[in-house]
N, C-alpha and C. Protein backbone atom coordinates (compact mmCIF):
# COMPACT_ATOMS: atom_id res chain seq x y z
N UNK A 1 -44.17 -2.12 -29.69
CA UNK A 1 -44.96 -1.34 -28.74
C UNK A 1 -45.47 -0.09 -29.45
N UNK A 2 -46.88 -0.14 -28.93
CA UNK A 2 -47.35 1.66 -30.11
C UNK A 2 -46.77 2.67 -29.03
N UNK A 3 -47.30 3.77 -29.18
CA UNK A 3 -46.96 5.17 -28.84
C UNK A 3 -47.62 4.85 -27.21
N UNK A 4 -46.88 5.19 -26.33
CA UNK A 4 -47.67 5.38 -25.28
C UNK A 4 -47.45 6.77 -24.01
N UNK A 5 -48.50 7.23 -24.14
CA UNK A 5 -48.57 8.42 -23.61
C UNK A 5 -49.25 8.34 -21.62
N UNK A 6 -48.35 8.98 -20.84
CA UNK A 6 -48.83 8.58 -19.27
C UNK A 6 -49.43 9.74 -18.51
N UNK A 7 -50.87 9.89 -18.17
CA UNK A 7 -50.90 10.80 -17.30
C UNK A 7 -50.33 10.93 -15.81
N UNK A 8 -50.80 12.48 -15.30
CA UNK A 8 -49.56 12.49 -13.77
C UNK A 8 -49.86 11.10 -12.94
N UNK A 9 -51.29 10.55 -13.01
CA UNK A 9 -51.56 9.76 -11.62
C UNK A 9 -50.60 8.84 -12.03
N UNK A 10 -49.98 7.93 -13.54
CA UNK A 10 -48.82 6.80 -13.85
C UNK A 10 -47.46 7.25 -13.14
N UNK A 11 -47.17 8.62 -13.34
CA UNK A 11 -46.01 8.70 -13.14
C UNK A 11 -45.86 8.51 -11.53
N UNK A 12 -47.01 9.55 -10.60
CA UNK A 12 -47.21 9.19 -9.61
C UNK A 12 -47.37 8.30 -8.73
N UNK A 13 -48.14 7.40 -9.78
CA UNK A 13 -47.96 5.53 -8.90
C UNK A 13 -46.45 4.99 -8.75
N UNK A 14 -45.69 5.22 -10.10
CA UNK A 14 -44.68 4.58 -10.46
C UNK A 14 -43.49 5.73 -8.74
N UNK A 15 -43.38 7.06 -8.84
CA UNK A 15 -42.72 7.73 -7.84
C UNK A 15 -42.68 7.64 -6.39
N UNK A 16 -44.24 6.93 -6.00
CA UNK A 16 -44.58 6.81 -4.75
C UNK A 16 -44.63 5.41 -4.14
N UNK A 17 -44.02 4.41 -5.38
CA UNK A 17 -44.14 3.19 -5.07
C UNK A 17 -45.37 3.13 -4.78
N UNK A 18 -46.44 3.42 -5.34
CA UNK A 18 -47.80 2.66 -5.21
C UNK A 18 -48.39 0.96 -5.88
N UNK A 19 -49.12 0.39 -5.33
CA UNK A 19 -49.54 -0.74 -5.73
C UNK A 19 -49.22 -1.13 -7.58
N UNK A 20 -49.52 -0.05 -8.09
CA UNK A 20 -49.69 0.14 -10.04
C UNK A 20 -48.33 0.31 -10.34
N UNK A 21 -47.28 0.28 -9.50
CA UNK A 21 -46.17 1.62 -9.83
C UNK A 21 -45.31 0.12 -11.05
N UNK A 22 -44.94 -0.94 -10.34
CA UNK A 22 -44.69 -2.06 -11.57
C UNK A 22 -45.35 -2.09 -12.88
N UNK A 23 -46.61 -2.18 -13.25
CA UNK A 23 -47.21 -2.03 -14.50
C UNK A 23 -46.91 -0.30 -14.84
N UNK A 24 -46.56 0.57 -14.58
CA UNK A 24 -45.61 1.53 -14.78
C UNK A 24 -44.44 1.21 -15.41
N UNK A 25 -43.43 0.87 -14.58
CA UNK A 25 -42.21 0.46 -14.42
C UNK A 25 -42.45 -0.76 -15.85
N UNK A 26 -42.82 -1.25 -16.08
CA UNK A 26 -42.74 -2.37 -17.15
C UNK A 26 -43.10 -1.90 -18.26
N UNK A 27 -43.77 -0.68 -18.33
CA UNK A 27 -44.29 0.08 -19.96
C UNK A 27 -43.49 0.87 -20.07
N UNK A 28 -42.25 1.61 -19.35
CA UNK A 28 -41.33 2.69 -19.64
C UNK A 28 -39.92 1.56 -19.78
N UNK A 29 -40.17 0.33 -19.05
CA UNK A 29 -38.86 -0.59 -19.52
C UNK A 29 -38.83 -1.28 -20.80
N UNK A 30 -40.24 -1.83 -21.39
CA UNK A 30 -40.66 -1.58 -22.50
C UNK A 30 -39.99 -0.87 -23.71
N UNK A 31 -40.66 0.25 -23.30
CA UNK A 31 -40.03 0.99 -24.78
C UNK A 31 -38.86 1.07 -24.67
N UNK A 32 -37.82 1.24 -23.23
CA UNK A 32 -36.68 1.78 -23.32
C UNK A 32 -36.07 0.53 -24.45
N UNK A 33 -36.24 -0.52 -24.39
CA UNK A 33 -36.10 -2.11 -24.65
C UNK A 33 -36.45 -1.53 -26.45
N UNK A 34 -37.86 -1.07 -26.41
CA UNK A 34 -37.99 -1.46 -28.07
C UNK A 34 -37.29 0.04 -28.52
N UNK A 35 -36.53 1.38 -27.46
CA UNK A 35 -35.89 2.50 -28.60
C UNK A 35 -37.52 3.82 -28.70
N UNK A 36 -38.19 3.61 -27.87
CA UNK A 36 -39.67 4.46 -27.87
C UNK A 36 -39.09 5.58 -26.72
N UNK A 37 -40.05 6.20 -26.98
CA UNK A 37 -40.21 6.90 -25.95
C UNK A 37 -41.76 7.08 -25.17
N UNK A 38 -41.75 7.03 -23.78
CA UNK A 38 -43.02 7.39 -23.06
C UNK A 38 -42.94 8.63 -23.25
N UNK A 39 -44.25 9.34 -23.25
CA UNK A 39 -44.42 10.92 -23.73
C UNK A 39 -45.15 11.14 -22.28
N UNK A 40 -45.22 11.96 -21.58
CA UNK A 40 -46.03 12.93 -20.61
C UNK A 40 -45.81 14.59 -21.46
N UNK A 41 -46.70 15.09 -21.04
CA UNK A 41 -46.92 16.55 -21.61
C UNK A 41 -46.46 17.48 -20.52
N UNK A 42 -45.85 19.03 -20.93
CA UNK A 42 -45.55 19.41 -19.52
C UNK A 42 -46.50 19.67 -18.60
N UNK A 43 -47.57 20.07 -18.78
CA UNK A 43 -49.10 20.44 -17.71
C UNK A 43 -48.50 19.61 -17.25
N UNK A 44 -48.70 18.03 -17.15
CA UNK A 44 -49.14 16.80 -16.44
C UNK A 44 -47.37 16.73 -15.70
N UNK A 45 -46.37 17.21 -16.50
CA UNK A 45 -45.78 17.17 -15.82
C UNK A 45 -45.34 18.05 -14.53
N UNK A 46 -45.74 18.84 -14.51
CA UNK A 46 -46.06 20.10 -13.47
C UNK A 46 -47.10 19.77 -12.47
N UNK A 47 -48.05 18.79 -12.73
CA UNK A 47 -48.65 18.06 -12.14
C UNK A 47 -47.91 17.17 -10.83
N UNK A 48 -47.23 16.53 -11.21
CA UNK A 48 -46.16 15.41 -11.12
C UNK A 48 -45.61 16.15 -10.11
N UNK A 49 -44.66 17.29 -10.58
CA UNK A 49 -43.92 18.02 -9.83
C UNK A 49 -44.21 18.68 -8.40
N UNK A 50 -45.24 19.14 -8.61
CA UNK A 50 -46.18 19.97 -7.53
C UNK A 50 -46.49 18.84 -6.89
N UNK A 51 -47.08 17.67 -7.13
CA UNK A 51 -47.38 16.63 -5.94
C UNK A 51 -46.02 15.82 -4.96
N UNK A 52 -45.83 15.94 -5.62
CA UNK A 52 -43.79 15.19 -5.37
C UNK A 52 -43.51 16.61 -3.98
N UNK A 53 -43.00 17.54 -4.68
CA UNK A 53 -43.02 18.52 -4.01
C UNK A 53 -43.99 18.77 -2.49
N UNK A 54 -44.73 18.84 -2.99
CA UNK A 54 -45.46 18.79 -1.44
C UNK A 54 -45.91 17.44 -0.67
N UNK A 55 -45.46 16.78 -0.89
CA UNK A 55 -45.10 15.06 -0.11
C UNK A 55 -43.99 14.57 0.42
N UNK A 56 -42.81 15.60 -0.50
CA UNK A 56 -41.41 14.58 -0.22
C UNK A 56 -40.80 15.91 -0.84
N UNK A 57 -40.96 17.26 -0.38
CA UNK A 57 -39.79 18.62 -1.31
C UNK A 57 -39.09 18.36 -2.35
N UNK A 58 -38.40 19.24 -1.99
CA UNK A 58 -37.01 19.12 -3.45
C UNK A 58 -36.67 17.90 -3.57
N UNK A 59 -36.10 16.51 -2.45
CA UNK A 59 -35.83 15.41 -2.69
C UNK A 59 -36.84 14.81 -3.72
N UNK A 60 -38.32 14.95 -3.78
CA UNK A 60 -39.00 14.49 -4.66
C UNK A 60 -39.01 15.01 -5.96
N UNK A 61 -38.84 16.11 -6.04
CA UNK A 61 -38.29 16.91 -7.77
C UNK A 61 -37.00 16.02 -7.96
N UNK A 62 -36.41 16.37 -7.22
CA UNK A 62 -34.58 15.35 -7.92
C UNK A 62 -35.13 14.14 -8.43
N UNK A 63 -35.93 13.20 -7.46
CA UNK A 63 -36.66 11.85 -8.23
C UNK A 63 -37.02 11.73 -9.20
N UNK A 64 -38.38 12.80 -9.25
CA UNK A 64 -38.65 12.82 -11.17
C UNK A 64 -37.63 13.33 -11.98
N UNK A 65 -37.34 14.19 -11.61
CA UNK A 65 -36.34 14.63 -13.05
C UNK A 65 -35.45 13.61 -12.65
N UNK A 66 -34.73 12.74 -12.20
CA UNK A 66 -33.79 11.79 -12.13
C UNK A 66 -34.84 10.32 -13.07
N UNK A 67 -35.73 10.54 -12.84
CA UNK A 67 -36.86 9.31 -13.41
C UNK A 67 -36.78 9.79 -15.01
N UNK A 68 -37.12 11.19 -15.38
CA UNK A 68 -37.03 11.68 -16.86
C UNK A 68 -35.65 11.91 -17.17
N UNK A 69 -34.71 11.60 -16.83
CA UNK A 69 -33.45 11.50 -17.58
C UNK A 69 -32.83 10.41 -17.74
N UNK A 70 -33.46 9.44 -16.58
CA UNK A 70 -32.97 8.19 -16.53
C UNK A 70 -33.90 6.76 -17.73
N UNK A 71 -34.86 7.59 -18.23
CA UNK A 71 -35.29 6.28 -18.41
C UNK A 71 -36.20 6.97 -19.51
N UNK A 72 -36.99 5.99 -20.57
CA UNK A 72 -37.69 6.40 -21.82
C UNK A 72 -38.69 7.45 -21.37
N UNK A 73 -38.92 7.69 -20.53
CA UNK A 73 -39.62 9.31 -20.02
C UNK A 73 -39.37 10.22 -20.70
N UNK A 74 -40.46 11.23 -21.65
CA UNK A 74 -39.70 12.10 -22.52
C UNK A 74 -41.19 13.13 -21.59
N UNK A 75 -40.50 14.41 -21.76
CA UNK A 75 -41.50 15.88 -21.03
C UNK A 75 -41.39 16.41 -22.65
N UNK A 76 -42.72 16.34 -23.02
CA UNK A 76 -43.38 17.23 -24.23
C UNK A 76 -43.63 18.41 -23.91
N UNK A 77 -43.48 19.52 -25.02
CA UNK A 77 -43.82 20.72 -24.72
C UNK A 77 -45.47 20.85 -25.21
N UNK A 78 -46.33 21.96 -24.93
CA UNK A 78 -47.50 22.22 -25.68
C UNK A 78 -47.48 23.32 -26.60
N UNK A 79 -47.79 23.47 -27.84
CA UNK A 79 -47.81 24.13 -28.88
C UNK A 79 -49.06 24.57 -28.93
N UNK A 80 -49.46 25.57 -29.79
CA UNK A 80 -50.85 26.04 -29.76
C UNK A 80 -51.84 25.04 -30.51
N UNK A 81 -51.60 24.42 -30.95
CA UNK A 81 -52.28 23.09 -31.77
C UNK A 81 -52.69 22.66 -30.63
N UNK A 82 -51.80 21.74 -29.76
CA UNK A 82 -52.49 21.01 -28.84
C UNK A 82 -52.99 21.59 -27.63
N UNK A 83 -53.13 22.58 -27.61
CA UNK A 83 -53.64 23.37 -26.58
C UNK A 83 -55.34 23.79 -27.15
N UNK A 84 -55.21 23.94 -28.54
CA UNK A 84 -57.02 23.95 -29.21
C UNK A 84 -57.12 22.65 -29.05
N UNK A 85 -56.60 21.27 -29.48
CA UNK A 85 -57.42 20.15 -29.49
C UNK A 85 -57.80 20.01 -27.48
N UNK A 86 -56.69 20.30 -26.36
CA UNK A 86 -57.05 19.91 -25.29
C UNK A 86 -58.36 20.98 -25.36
N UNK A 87 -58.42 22.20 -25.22
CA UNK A 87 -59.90 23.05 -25.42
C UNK A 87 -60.90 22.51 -25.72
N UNK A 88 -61.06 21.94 -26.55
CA UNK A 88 -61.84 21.45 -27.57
C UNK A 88 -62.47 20.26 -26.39
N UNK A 89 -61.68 19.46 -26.43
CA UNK A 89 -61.98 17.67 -25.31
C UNK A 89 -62.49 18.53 -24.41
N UNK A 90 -61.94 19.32 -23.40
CA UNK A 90 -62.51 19.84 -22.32
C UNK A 90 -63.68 20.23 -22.26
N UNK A 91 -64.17 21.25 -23.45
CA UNK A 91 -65.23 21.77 -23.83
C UNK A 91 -66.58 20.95 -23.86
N UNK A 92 -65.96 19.20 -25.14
CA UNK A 92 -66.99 18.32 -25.14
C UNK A 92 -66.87 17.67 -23.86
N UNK A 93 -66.09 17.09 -23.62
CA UNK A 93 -66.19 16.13 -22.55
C UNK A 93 -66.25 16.50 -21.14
N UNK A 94 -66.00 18.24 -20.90
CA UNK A 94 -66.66 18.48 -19.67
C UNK A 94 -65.10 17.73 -18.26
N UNK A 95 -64.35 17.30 -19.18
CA UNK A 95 -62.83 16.77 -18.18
C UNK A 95 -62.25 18.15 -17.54
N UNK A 96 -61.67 17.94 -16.82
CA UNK A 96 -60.05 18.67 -16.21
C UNK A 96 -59.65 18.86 -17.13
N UNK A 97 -59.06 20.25 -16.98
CA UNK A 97 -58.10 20.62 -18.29
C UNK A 97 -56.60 20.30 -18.59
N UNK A 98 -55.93 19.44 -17.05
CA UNK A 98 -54.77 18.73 -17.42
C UNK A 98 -55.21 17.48 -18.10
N UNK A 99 -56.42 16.98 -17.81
CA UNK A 99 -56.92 15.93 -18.61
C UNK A 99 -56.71 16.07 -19.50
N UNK A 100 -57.19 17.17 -20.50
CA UNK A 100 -57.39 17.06 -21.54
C UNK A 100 -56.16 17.51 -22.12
N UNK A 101 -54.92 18.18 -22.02
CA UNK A 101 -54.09 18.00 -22.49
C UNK A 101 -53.44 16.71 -22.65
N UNK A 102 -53.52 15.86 -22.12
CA UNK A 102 -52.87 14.23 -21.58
C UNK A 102 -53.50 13.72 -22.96
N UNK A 103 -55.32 13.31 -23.17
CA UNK A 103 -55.86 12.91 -24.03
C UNK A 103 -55.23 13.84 -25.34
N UNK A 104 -55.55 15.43 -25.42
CA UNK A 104 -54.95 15.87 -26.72
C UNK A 104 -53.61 14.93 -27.27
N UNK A 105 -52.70 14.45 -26.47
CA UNK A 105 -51.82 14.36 -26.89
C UNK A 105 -51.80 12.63 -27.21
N UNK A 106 -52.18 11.75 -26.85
CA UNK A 106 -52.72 10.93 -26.97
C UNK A 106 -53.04 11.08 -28.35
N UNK A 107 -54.07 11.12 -28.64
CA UNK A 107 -54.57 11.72 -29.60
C UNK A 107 -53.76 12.12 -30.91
N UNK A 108 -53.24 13.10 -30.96
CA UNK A 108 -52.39 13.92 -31.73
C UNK A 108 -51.12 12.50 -32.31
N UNK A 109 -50.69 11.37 -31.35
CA UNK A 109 -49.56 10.72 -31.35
C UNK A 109 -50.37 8.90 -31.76
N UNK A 110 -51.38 9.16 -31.67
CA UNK A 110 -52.51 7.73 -31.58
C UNK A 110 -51.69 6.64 -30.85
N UNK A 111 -51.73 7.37 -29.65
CA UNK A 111 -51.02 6.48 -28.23
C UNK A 111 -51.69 6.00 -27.79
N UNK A 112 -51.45 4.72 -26.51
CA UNK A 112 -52.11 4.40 -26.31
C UNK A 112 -51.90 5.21 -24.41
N UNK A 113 -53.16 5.58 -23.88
CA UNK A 113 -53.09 6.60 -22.43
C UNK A 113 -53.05 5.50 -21.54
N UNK A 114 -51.87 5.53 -20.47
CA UNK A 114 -51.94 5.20 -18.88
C UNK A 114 -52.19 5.85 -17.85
N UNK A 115 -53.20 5.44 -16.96
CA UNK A 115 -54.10 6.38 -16.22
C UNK A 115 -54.37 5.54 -15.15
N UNK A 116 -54.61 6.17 -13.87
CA UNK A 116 -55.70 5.77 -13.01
C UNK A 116 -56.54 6.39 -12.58
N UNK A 117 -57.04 7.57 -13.29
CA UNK A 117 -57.92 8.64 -13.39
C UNK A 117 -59.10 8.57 -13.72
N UNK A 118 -60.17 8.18 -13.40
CA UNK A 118 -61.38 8.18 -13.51
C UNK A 118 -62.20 9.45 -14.72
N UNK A 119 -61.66 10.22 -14.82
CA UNK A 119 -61.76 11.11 -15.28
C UNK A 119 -61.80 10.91 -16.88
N UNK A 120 -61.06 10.26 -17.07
CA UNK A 120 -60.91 9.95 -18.71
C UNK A 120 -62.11 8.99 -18.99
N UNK A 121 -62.85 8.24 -18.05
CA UNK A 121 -63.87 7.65 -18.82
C UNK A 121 -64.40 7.89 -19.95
N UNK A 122 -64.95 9.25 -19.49
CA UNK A 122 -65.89 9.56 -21.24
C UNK A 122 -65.23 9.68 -22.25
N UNK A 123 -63.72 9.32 -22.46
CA UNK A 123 -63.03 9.19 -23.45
C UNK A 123 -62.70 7.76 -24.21
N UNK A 124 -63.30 7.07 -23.34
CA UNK A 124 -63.11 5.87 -23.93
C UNK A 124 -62.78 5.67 -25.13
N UNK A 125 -64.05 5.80 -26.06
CA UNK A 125 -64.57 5.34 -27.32
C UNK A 125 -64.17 6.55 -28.36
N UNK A 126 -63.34 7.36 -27.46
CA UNK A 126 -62.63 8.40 -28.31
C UNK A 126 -61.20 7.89 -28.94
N UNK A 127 -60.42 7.98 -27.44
CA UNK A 127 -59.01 7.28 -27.45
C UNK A 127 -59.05 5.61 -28.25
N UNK A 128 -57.36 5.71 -28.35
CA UNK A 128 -57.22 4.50 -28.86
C UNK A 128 -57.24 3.28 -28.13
N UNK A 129 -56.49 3.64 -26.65
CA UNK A 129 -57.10 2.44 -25.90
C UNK A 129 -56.06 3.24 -24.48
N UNK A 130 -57.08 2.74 -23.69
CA UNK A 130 -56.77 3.60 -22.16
C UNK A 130 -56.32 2.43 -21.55
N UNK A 131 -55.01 2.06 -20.32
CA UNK A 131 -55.00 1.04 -19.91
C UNK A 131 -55.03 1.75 -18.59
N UNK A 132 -55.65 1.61 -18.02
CA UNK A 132 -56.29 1.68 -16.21
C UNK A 132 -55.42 1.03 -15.10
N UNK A 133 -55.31 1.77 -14.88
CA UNK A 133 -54.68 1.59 -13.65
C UNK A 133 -55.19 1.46 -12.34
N UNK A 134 -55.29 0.33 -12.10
CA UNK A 134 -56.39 -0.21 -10.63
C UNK A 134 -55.73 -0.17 -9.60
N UNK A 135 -56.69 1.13 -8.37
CA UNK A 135 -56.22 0.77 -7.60
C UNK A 135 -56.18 -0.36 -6.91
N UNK A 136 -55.68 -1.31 -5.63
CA UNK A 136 -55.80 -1.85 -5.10
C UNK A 136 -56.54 -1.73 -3.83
């Protein structure tokens, strides 16, 4: 398995039991299987947090952080490096700026991004390979 890096909407499918949340659940069982780690960045994970939080309170924080301790889920920090390359994407590509930390890091790790974010389109032909997450 290469590097694979998840923005908030993966973790979110996978927390809310949404339709995607299995093709989630099968790329973090994955690596746990091949010894990897899934990477989220903290933005995106603060992302995560704040939505959990105001859907389902504190019971929904215990979930994720019970999801990132339990399983190949790793919370990256941002360094000033990847905080110029997310600048930078944002700048060209005109994305969200949690976007573009998600892609920086991507990027930086030549992961491959899980998303159901529309948003990353214009990254296509940047990234190494985006796997989409459809809604239903």
């Amino acid at each position: 398995m290469v590097n694979t890096v998840l923005d908030s909407s993966a973790v979110l499918a996978l927390l809310f039991d949404e339709p995607t949340a299995g093709v989630v659940e099968d790329i973090i069982a994955k690596a746990a299987d091949e010894k990897k780690d899934v990477l989220i960045n903290v933005v995106n994970w603060a992302e995560v947090l704040y939505k959990v939080n105001q859907i389902q309170g504190k019971a929904g924080i215990a979930a994720a952080k019970q999801l990132e301790s339990e399983s190949s889920l790793k919370v990256v920090d941002v360094d000033c490096d990847l905080a110029e390359d997310a600048a930078l994407l944002k700048a060209e590509y005109n994305i969200p700026l949690a976007d573009s930390f998600c892609a920086a890091l991507a990027l930086k790790h030549k992961a491959v991004l899980v998303t159901g974010d529309m948003d990353f389109k214009p990254l296509e032909r940047v990234l190494k390979k985006i796997i989409w997450l459809k809604k239903e």
